[in-house]
C-alpha atoms as a PDB file:
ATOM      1  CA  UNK A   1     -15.919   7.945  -1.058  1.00  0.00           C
ATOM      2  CA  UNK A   2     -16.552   8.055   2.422  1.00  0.00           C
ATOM      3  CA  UNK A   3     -17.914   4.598   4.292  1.00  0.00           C
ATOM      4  CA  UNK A   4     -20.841   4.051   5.320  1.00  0.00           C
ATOM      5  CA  UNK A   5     -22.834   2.214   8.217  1.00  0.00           C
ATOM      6  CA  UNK A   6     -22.303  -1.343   8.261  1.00  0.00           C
ATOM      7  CA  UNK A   7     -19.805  -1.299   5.296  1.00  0.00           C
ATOM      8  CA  UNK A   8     -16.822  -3.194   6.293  1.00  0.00           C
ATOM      9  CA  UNK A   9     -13.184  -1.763   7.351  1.00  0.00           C
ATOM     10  CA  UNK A  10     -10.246  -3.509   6.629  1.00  0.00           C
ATOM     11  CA  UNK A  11      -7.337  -2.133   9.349  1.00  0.00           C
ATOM     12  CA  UNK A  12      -3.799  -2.866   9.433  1.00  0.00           C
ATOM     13  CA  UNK A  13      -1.758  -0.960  12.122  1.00  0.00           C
ATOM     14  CA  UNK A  14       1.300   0.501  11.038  1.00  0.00           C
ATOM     15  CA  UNK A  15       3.343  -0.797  13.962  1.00  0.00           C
ATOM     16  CA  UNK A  16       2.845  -3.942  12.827  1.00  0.00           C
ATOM     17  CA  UNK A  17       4.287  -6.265   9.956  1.00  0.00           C
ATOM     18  CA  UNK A  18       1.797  -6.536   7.105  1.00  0.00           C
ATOM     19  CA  UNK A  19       1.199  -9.393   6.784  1.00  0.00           C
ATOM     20  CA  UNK A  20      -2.475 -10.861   5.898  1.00  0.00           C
ATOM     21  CA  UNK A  21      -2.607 -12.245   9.531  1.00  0.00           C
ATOM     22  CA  UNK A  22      -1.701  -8.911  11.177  1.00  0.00           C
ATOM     23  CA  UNK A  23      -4.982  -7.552   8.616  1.00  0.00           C
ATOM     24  CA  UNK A  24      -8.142  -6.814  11.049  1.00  0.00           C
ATOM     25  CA  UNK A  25     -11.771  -6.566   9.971  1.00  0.00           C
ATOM     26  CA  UNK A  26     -14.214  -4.512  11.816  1.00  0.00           C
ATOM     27  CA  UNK A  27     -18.157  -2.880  10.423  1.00  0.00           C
ATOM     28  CA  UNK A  28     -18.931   0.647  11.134  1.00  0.00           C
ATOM     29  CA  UNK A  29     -21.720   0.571  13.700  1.00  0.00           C
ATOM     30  CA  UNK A  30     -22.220   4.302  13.704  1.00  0.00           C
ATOM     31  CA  UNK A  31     -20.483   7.912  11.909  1.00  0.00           C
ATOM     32  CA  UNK A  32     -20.125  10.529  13.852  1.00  0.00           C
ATOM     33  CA  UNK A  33     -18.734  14.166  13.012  1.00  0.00           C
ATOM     34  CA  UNK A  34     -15.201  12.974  13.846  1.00  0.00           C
ATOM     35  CA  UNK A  35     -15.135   9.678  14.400  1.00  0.00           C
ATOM     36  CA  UNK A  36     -16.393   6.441  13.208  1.00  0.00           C
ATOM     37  CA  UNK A  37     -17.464   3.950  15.460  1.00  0.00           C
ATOM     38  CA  UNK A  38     -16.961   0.052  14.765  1.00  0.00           C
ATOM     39  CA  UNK A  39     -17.326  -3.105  16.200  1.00  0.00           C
ATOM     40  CA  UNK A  40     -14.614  -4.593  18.151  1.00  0.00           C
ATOM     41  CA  UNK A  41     -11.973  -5.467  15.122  1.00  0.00           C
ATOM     42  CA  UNK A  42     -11.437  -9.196  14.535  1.00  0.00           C
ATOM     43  CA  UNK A  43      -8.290 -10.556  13.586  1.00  0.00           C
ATOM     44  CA  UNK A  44      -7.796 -14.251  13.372  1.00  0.00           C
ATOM     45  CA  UNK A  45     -11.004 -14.871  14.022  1.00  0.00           C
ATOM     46  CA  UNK A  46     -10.663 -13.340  17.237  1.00  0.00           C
ATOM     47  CA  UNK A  47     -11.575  -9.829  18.635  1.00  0.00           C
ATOM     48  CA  UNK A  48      -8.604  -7.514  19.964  1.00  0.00           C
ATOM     49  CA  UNK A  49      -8.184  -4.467  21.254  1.00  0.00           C
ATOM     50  CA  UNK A  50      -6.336  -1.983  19.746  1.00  0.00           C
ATOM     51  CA  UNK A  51      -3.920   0.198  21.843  1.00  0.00           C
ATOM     52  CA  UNK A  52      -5.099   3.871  22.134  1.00  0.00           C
ATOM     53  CA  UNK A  53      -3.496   5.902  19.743  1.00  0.00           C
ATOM     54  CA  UNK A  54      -2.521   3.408  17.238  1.00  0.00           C
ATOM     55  CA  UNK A  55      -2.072   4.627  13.475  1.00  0.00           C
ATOM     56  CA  UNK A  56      -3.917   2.473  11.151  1.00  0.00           C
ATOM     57  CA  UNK A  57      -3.952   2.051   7.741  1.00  0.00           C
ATOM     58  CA  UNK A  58      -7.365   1.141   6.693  1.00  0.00           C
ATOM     59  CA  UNK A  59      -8.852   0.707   3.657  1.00  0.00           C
ATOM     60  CA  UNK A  60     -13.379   0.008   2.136  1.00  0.00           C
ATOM     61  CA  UNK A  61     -13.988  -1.347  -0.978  1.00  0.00           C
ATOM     62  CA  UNK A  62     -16.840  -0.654  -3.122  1.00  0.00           C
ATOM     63  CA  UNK A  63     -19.002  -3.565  -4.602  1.00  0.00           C
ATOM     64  CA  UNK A  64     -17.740  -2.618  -7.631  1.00  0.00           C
ATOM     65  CA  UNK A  65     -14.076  -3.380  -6.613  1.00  0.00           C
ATOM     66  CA  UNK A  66     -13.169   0.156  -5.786  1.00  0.00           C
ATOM     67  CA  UNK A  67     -10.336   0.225  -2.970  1.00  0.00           C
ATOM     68  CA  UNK A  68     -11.151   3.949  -0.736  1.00  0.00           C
ATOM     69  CA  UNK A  69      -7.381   3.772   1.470  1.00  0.00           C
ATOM     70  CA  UNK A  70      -7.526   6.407   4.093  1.00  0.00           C
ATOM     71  CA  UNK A  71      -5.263   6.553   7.515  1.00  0.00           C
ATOM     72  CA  UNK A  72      -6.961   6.609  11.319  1.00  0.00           C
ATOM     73  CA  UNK A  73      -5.977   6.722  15.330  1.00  0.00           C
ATOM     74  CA  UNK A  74      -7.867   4.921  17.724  1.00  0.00           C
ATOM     75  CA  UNK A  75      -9.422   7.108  19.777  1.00  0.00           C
ATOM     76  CA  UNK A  76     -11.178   5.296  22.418  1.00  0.00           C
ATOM     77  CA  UNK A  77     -13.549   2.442  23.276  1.00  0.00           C
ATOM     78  CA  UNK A  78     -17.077   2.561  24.833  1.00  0.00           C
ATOM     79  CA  UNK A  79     -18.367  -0.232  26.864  1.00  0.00           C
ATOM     80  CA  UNK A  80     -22.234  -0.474  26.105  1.00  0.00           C
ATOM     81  CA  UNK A  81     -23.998  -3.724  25.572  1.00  0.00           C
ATOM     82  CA  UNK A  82     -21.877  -3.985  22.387  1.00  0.00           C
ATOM     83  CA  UNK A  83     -18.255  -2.897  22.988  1.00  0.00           C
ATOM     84  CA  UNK A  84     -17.225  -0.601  20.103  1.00  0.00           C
ATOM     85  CA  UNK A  85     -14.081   1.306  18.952  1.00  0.00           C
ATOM     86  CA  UNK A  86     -13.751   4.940  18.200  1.00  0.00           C
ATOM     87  CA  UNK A  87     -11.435   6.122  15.358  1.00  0.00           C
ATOM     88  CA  UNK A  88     -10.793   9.083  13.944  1.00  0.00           C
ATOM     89  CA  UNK A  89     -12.654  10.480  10.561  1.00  0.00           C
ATOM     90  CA  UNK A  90     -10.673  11.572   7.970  1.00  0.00           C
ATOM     91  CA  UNK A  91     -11.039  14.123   5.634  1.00  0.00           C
ATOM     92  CA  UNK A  92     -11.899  13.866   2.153  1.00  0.00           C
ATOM     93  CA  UNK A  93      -8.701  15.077   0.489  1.00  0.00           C
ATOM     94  CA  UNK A  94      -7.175  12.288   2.671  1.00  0.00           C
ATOM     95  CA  UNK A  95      -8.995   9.848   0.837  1.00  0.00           C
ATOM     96  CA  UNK A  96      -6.770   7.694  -1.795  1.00  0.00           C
ATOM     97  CA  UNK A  97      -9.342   6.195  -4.494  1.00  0.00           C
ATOM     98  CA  UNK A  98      -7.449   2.983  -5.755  1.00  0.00           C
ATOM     99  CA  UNK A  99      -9.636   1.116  -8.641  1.00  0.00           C
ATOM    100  CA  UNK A 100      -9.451  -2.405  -9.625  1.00  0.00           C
ATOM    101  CA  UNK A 101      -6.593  -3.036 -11.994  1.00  0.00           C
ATOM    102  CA  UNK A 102      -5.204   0.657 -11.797  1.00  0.00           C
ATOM    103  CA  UNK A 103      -2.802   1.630  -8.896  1.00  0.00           C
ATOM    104  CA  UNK A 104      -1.792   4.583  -7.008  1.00  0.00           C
ATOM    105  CA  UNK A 105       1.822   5.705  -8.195  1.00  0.00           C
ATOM    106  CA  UNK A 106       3.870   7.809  -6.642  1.00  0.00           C
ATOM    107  CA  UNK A 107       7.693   9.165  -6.702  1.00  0.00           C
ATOM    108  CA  UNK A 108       9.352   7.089  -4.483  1.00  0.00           C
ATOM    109  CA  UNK A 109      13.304   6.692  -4.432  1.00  0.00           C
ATOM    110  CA  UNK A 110      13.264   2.697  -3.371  1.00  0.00           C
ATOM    111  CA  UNK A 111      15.833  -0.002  -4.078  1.00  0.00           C
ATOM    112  CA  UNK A 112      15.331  -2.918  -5.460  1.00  0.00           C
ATOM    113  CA  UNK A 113      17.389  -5.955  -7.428  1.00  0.00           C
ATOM    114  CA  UNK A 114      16.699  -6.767 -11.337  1.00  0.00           C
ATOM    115  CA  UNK A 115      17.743  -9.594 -12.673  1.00  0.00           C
ATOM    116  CA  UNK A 116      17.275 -11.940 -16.270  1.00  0.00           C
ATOM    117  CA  UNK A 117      19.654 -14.558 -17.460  1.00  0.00           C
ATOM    118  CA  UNK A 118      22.432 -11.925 -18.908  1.00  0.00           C
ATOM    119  CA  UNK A 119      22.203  -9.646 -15.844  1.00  0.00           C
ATOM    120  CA  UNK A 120      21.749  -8.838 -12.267  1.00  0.00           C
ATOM    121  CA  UNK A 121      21.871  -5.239 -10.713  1.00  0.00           C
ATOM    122  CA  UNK A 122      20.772  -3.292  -8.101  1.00  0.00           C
ATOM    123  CA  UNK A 123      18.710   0.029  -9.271  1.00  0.00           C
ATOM    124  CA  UNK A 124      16.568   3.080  -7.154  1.00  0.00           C
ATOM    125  CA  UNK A 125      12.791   3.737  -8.768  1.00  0.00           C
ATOM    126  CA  UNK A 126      11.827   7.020  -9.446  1.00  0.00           C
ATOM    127  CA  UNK A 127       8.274   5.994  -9.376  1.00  0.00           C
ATOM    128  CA  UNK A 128       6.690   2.891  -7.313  1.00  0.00           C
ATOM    129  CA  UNK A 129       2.622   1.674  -7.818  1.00  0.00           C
ATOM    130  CA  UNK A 130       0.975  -1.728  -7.131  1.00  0.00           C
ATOM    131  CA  UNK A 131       1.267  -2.429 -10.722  1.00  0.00           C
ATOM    132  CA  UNK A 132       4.748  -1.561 -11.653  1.00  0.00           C
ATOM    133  CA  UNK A 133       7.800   0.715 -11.128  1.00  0.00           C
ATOM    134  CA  UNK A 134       9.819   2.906 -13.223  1.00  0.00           C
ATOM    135  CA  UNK A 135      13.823   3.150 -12.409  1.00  0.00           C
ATOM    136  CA  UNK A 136      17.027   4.302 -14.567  1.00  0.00           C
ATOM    137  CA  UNK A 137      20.181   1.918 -15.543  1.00  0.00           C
ATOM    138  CA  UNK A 138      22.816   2.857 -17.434  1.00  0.00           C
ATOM    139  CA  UNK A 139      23.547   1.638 -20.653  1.00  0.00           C
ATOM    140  CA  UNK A 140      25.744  -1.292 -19.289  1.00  0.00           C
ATOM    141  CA  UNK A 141      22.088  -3.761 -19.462  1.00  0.00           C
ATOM    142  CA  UNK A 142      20.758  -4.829 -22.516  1.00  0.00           C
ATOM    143  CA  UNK A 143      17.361  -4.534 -21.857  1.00  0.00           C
ATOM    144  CA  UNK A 144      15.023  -4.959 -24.081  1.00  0.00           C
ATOM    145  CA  UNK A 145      11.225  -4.125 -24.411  1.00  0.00           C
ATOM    146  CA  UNK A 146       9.004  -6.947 -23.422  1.00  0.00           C
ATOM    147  CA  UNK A 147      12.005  -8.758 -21.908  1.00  0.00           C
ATOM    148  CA  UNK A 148      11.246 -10.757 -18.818  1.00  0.00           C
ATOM    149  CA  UNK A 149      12.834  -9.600 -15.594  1.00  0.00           C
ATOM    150  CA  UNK A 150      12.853 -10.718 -11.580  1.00  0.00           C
ATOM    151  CA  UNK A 151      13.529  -9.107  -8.994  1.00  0.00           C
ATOM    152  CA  UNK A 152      12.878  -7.463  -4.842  1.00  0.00           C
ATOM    153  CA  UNK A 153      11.882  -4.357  -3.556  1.00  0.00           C
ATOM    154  CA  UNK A 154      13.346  -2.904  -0.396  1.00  0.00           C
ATOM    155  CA  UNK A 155      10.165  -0.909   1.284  1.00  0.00           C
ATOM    156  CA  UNK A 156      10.994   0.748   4.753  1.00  0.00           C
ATOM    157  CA  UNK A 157       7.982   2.273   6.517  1.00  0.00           C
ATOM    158  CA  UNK A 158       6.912   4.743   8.596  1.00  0.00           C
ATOM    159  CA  UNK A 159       6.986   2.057  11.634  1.00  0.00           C
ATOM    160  CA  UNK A 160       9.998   1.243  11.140  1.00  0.00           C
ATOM    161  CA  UNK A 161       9.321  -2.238  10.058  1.00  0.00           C
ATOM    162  CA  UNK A 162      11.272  -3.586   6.132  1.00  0.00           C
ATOM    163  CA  UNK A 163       9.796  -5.263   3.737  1.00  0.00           C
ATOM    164  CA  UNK A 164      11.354  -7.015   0.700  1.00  0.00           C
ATOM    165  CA  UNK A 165       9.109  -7.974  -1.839  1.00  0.00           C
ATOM    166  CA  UNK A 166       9.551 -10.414  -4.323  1.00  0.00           C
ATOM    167  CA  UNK A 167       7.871  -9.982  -8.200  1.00  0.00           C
ATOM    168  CA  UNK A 168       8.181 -10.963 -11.923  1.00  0.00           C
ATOM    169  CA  UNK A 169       7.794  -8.535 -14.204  1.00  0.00           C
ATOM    170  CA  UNK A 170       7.645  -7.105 -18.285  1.00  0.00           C
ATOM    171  CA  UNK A 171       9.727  -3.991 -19.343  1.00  0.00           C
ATOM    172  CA  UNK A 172       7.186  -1.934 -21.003  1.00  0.00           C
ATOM    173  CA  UNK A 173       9.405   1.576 -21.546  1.00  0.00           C
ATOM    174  CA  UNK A 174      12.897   1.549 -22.520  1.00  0.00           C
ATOM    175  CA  UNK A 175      13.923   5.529 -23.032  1.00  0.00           C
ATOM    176  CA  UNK A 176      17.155   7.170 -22.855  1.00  0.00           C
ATOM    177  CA  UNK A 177      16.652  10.973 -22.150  1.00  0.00           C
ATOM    178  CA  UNK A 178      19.962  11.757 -23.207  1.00  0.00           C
ATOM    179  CA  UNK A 179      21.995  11.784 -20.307  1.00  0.00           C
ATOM    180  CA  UNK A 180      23.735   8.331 -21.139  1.00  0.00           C
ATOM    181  CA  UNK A 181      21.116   6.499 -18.972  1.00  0.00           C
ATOM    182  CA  UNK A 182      17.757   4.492 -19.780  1.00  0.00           C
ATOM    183  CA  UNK A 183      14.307   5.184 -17.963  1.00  0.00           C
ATOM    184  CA  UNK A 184      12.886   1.652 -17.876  1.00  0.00           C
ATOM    185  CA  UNK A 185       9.412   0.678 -16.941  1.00  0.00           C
ATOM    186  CA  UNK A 186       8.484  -2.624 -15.685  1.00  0.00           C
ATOM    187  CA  UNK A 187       4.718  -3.860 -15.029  1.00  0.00           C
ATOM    188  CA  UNK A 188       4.223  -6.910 -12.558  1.00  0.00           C
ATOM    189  CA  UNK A 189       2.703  -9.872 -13.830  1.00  0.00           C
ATOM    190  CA  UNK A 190       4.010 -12.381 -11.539  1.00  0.00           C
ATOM    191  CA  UNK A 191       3.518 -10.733  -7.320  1.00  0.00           C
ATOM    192  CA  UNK A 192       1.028 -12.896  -5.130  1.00  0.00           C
ATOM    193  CA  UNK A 193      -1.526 -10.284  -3.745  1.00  0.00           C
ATOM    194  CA  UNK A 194      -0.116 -10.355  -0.148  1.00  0.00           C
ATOM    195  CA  UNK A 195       2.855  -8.656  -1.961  1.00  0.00           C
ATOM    196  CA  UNK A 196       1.191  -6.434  -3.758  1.00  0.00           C
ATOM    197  CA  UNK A 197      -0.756  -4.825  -0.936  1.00  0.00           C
ATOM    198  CA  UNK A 198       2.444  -3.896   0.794  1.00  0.00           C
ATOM    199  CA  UNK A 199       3.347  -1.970  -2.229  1.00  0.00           C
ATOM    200  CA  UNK A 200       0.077  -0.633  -1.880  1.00  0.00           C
ATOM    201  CA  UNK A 201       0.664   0.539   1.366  1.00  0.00           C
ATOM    202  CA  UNK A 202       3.715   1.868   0.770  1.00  0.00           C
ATOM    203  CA  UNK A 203       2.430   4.148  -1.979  1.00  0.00           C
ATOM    204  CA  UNK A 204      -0.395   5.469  -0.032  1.00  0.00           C
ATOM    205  CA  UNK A 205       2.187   6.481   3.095  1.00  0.00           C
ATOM    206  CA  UNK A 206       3.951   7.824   0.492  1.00  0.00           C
ATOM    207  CA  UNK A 207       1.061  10.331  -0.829  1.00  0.00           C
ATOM    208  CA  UNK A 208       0.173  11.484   3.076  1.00  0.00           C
ATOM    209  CA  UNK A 209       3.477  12.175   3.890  1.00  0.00           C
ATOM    210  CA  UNK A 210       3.604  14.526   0.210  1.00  0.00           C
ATOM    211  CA  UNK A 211      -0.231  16.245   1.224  1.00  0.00           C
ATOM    212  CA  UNK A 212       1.107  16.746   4.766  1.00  0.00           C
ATOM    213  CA  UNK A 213       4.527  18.771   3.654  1.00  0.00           C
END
Protein backbone atom coordinates (compact mmCIF):
# COMPACT_ATOMS: atom_id res chain seq x y z
CA UNK A 1 0.00 0.00 0.00
CA UNK A 2 2.30 2.47 1.06
CA UNK A 3 5.40 3.51 -1.51
CA UNK A 4 8.44 2.73 -1.19
CA UNK A 5 12.10 4.11 -1.85
CA UNK A 6 12.77 4.75 -5.32
CA UNK A 7 9.21 3.75 -6.49
CA UNK A 8 7.92 6.42 -8.65
CA UNK A 9 5.15 9.24 -7.78
CA UNK A 10 2.96 10.47 -10.20
CA UNK A 11 1.66 14.24 -8.83
CA UNK A 12 -0.89 16.39 -10.22
CA UNK A 13 -1.68 19.59 -8.18
CA UNK A 14 -5.12 20.33 -7.67
CA UNK A 15 -4.82 23.99 -8.61
CA UNK A 16 -4.08 23.04 -11.77
CA UNK A 17 -6.04 21.71 -14.95
CA UNK A 18 -5.47 17.99 -15.39
CA UNK A 19 -4.31 17.62 -18.06
CA UNK A 20 -1.41 14.92 -18.92
CA UNK A 21 1.02 17.93 -19.35
CA UNK A 22 0.17 19.52 -15.97
CA UNK A 23 1.03 15.44 -14.63
CA UNK A 24 4.60 15.56 -12.71
CA UNK A 25 6.85 12.59 -12.00
CA UNK A 26 9.14 12.53 -9.12
CA UNK A 27 11.06 9.01 -7.11
CA UNK A 28 10.99 8.85 -3.43
CA UNK A 29 14.58 9.36 -2.33
CA UNK A 30 13.86 8.77 1.32
CA UNK A 31 10.46 7.99 3.97
CA UNK A 32 10.40 9.57 6.85
CA UNK A 33 7.76 9.37 9.82
CA UNK A 34 5.75 12.17 8.18
CA UNK A 35 6.97 12.93 5.16
CA UNK A 36 8.32 11.51 2.06
CA UNK A 37 11.11 12.95 0.44
CA UNK A 38 11.51 12.99 -3.53
CA UNK A 39 13.50 14.22 -6.11
CA UNK A 40 12.81 17.49 -7.61
CA UNK A 41 9.38 16.59 -9.69
CA UNK A 42 9.77 16.73 -13.48
CA UNK A 43 7.17 17.86 -15.63
CA UNK A 44 7.77 18.28 -19.30
CA UNK A 45 10.86 17.03 -19.08
CA UNK A 46 11.81 19.72 -16.93
CA UNK A 47 12.22 20.05 -13.08
CA UNK A 48 9.86 22.64 -11.16
CA UNK A 49 9.29 23.68 -8.05
CA UNK A 50 6.28 23.29 -6.42
CA UNK A 51 4.80 26.20 -4.33
CA UNK A 52 4.79 25.46 -0.54
CA UNK A 53 1.65 24.25 0.50
CA UNK A 54 0.30 22.97 -2.66
CA UNK A 55 -2.40 20.05 -2.49
CA UNK A 56 -1.50 17.28 -4.71
CA UNK A 57 -3.14 14.51 -5.92
CA UNK A 58 -0.70 11.78 -6.34
CA UNK A 59 -0.98 8.49 -7.18
CA UNK A 60 2.04 4.72 -7.29
CA UNK A 61 1.29 1.94 -9.20
CA UNK A 62 2.23 -1.49 -8.48
CA UNK A 63 4.05 -3.69 -11.16
CA UNK A 64 1.17 -5.53 -11.23
CA UNK A 65 -0.99 -2.54 -12.45
CA UNK A 66 -2.33 -1.64 -9.08
CA UNK A 67 -3.13 2.27 -8.91
CA UNK A 68 -2.43 3.32 -4.68
CA UNK A 69 -4.22 7.28 -5.08
CA UNK A 70 -3.52 9.13 -1.93
CA UNK A 71 -3.56 13.20 -1.43
CA UNK A 72 -0.23 15.33 -0.13
CA UNK A 73 1.06 19.16 0.73
CA UNK A 74 4.36 20.19 -0.03
CA UNK A 75 6.02 20.80 2.85
CA UNK A 76 9.35 22.11 2.11
CA UNK A 77 12.55 21.69 0.08
CA UNK A 78 16.14 20.94 1.27
CA UNK A 79 19.07 22.10 -0.64
CA UNK A 80 21.82 19.30 -0.27
CA UNK A 81 23.92 18.12 -3.13
CA UNK A 82 20.64 16.75 -4.56
CA UNK A 83 17.74 19.22 -4.11
CA UNK A 84 14.72 17.26 -2.83
CA UNK A 85 11.04 17.95 -1.92
CA UNK A 86 9.29 17.22 1.29
CA UNK A 87 5.60 16.12 1.27
CA UNK A 88 3.46 15.09 3.62
CA UNK A 89 2.74 11.14 4.51
CA UNK A 90 -0.52 10.07 4.54
CA UNK A 91 -2.22 7.74 6.48
CA UNK A 92 -3.29 4.42 5.58
CA UNK A 93 -7.08 4.79 5.69
CA UNK A 94 -6.31 7.67 3.25
CA UNK A 95 -5.09 5.34 0.86
CA UNK A 96 -7.60 4.64 -2.26
CA UNK A 97 -6.52 1.09 -3.80
CA UNK A 98 -7.72 1.41 -7.54
CA UNK A 99 -6.94 -2.04 -9.56
CA UNK A 100 -6.54 -2.45 -13.17
CA UNK A 101 -9.87 -2.70 -14.91
CA UNK A 102 -11.98 -2.05 -11.64
CA UNK A 103 -12.66 1.61 -10.51
CA UNK A 104 -13.36 3.48 -7.45
CA UNK A 105 -17.20 4.48 -7.40
CA UNK A 106 -18.65 6.74 -5.44
CA UNK A 107 -22.13 8.76 -4.94
CA UNK A 108 -21.66 11.69 -6.72
CA UNK A 109 -24.66 14.02 -7.88
CA UNK A 110 -22.88 15.20 -11.41
CA UNK A 111 -24.48 16.31 -14.66
CA UNK A 112 -23.93 15.14 -17.66
CA UNK A 113 -25.69 14.96 -21.43
CA UNK A 114 -26.95 11.44 -22.99
CA UNK A 115 -27.64 11.18 -26.21
CA UNK A 116 -28.45 8.17 -29.20
CA UNK A 117 -30.18 8.77 -32.45
CA UNK A 118 -33.95 8.95 -30.85
CA UNK A 119 -32.84 11.13 -27.91
CA UNK A 120 -30.84 13.73 -26.20
CA UNK A 121 -31.20 14.77 -22.43
CA UNK A 122 -29.54 16.11 -19.74
CA UNK A 123 -29.51 13.70 -16.45
CA UNK A 124 -27.61 13.96 -12.62
CA UNK A 125 -25.65 10.43 -11.61
CA UNK A 126 -26.22 9.05 -8.46
CA UNK A 127 -23.05 7.17 -8.70
CA UNK A 128 -19.77 8.21 -10.84
CA UNK A 129 -16.43 5.58 -11.30
CA UNK A 130 -13.74 5.48 -14.04
CA UNK A 131 -15.65 2.77 -15.62
CA UNK A 132 -19.17 3.93 -15.71
CA UNK A 133 -22.00 5.91 -14.04
CA UNK A 134 -25.37 5.16 -12.86
CA UNK A 135 -28.20 8.09 -13.24
CA UNK A 136 -32.23 8.06 -13.31
CA UNK A 137 -34.54 9.26 -16.44
CA UNK A 138 -37.92 9.14 -16.53
CA UNK A 139 -39.82 7.03 -18.60
CA UNK A 140 -39.98 9.64 -21.50
CA UNK A 141 -36.42 7.62 -23.15
CA UNK A 142 -36.64 4.46 -24.63
CA UNK A 143 -33.68 3.03 -23.51
CA UNK A 144 -32.86 -0.08 -23.97
CA UNK A 145 -30.25 -2.59 -22.49
CA UNK A 146 -27.12 -2.81 -24.49
CA UNK A 147 -28.17 0.29 -26.45
CA UNK A 148 -25.34 2.55 -27.46
CA UNK A 149 -25.26 5.99 -25.92
CA UNK A 150 -22.83 9.37 -26.03
CA UNK A 151 -22.50 11.74 -24.02
CA UNK A 152 -20.29 14.62 -21.34
CA UNK A 153 -19.76 14.85 -17.88
CA UNK A 154 -19.70 18.14 -16.05
CA UNK A 155 -16.88 17.53 -13.11
CA UNK A 156 -16.22 20.70 -10.88
CA UNK A 157 -13.35 20.30 -8.40
CA UNK A 158 -12.15 21.18 -5.35
CA UNK A 159 -9.80 23.93 -7.19
CA UNK A 160 -12.22 25.31 -8.69
CA UNK A 161 -11.20 24.33 -12.12
CA UNK A 162 -14.41 22.35 -14.72
CA UNK A 163 -13.99 19.69 -16.59
CA UNK A 164 -16.30 18.24 -19.29
CA UNK A 165 -15.56 14.97 -20.35
CA UNK A 166 -16.48 13.39 -23.35
CA UNK A 167 -17.31 9.23 -23.52
CA UNK A 168 -19.22 6.45 -25.40
CA UNK A 169 -20.84 4.16 -23.56
CA UNK A 170 -23.29 0.62 -23.14
CA UNK A 171 -26.44 0.69 -20.85
CA UNK A 172 -25.91 -2.29 -18.78
CA UNK A 173 -29.01 -1.76 -16.02
CA UNK A 174 -32.30 -0.56 -16.98
CA UNK A 175 -34.58 -0.73 -13.53
CA UNK A 176 -37.55 1.12 -12.58
CA UNK A 177 -37.92 1.09 -8.70
CA UNK A 178 -41.35 2.05 -8.87
CA UNK A 179 -41.45 5.58 -8.56
CA UNK A 180 -42.24 6.18 -12.39
CA UNK A 181 -38.46 6.61 -13.09
CA UNK A 182 -35.61 4.20 -14.51
CA UNK A 183 -32.12 3.66 -12.73
CA UNK A 184 -29.88 3.22 -15.78
CA UNK A 185 -26.33 2.08 -15.78
CA UNK A 186 -23.94 2.85 -18.44
CA UNK A 187 -20.23 1.34 -18.70
CA UNK A 188 -17.62 3.33 -20.91
CA UNK A 189 -16.19 1.68 -23.72
CA UNK A 190 -15.27 4.50 -25.82
CA UNK A 191 -13.16 7.53 -23.15
CA UNK A 192 -9.38 8.08 -24.19
CA UNK A 193 -7.40 7.54 -20.86
CA UNK A 194 -6.61 11.29 -20.36
CA UNK A 195 -10.44 11.36 -19.77
CA UNK A 196 -10.73 8.75 -17.75
CA UNK A 197 -8.18 9.82 -15.16
CA UNK A 198 -10.09 12.98 -14.51
CA UNK A 199 -12.98 10.86 -13.58
CA UNK A 200 -10.59 9.17 -11.57
CA UNK A 201 -9.71 12.06 -9.80
CA UNK A 202 -12.85 13.20 -9.29
CA UNK A 203 -13.95 10.03 -7.52
CA UNK A 204 -11.08 9.90 -5.23
CA UNK A 205 -11.80 13.84 -4.05
CA UNK A 206 -14.97 12.61 -3.75
CA UNK A 207 -14.12 9.67 -1.10
CA UNK A 208 -11.70 12.26 1.10
CA UNK A 209 -14.12 14.75 1.29
CA UNK A 210 -16.85 11.62 2.62
CA UNK A 211 -13.78 10.12 5.27
CA UNK A 212 -13.14 13.74 6.32
CA UNK A 213 -17.06 14.61 7.29
Amino acid sequence: MYPKTNDMLFMQPVSMEATPENEHRSRISEIEENSLLTELPIRGGRMSRLRLGEELSVYHMTEDGVKYYFTAHVLGYQDDSIPLMRISKPMPEDISKVQRRHYLRVPAQVEIAVQAPDFHFTAMTSDLSGGGLSFTDTLDHSIQMNQQVDGWIILAYKSGNVDHVSFGGEVTRVKEPGTGRNTISVRFTRMVDTERQKVIRYCFERQLDFRNR
